[in-house]
N, C-alpha and C. Protein backbone atom coordinates (compact mmCIF):
# COMPACT_ATOMS: atom_id res chain seq x y z
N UNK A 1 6.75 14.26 -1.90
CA UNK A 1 6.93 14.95 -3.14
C UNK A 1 5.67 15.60 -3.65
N UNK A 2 4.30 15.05 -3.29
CA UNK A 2 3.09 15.63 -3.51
C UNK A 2 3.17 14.61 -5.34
N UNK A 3 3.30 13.72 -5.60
CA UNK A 3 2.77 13.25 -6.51
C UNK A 3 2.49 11.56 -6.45
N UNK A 4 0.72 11.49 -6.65
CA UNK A 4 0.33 10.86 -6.40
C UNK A 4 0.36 9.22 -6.85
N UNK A 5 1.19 9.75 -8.33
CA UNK A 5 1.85 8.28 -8.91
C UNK A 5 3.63 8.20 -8.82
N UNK A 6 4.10 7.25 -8.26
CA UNK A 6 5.68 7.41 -8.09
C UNK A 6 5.92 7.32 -9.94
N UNK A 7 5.40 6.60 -10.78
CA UNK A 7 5.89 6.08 -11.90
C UNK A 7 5.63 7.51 -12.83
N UNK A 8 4.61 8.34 -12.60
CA UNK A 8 4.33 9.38 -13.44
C UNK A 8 5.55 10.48 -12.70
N UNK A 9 5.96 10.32 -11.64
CA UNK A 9 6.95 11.34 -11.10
C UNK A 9 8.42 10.91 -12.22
N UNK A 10 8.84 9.40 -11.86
CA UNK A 10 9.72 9.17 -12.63
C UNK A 10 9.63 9.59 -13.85
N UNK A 11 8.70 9.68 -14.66
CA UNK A 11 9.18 9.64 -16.19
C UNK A 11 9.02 11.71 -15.97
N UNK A 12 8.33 12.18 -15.09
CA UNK A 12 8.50 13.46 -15.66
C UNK A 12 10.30 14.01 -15.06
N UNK A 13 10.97 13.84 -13.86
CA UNK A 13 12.33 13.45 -13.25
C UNK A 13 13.24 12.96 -14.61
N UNK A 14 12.96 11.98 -15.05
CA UNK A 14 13.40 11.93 -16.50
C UNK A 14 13.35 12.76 -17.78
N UNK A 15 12.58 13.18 -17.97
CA UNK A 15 12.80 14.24 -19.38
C UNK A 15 13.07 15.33 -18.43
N UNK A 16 12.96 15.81 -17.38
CA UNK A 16 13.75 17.14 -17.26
C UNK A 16 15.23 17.15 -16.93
N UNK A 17 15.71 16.35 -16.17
CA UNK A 17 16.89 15.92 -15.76
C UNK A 17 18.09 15.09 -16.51
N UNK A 18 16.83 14.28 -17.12
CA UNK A 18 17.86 13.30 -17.84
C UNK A 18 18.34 11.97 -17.56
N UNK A 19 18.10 11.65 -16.22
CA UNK A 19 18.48 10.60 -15.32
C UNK A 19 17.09 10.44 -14.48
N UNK A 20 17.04 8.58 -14.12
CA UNK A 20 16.44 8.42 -13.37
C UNK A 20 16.57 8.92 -12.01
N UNK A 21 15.37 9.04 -11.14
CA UNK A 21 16.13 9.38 -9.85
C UNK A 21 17.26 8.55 -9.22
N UNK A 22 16.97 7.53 -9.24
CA UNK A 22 18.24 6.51 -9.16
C UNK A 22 19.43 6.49 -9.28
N UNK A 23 19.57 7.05 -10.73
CA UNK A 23 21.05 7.23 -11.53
C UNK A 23 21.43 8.49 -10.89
N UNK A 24 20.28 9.62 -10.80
CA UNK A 24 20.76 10.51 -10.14
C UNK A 24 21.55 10.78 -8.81
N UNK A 25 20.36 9.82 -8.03
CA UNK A 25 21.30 10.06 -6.75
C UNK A 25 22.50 9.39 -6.41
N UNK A 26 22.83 8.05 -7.24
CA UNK A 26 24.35 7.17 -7.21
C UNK A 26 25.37 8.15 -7.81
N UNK A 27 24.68 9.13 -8.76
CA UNK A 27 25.77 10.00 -9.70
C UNK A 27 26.59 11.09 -8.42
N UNK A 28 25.42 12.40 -7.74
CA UNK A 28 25.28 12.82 -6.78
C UNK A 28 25.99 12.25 -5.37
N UNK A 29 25.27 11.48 -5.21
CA UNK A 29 26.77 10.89 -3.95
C UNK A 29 27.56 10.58 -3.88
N UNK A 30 28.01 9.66 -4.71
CA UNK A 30 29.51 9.62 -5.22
C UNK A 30 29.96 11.41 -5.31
N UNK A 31 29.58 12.10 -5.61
CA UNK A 31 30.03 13.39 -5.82
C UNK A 31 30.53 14.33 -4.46
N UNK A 32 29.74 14.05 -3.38
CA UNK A 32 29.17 14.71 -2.57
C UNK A 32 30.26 13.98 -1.57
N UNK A 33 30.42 12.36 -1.66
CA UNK A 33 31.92 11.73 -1.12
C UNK A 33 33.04 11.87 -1.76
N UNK A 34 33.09 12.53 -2.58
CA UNK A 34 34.76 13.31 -2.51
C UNK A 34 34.39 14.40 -2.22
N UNK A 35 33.94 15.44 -1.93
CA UNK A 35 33.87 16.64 -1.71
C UNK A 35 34.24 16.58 -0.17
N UNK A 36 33.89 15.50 0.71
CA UNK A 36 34.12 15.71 2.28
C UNK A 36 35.41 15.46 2.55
């Protein structure tokens, strides 16, 4: 990702998105398995 703190990535992933990466990607795949 090119950033040198995972924890400073998370919180900026958070105020732009809204979701942790976490939440994001459980939200996202679930999504991505009904689509196939």
């Amino acid at each position: 990702m090119g950033y040198a703190d995972p924890s400073f990535f998370r919180r900026l992933f958070g105020r732009r998105v809204g979701l942790t990466p976490s939440q994001y990607r459980r939200r996202f795949r679930a999504m991505r398995l009904r689509l196939q």
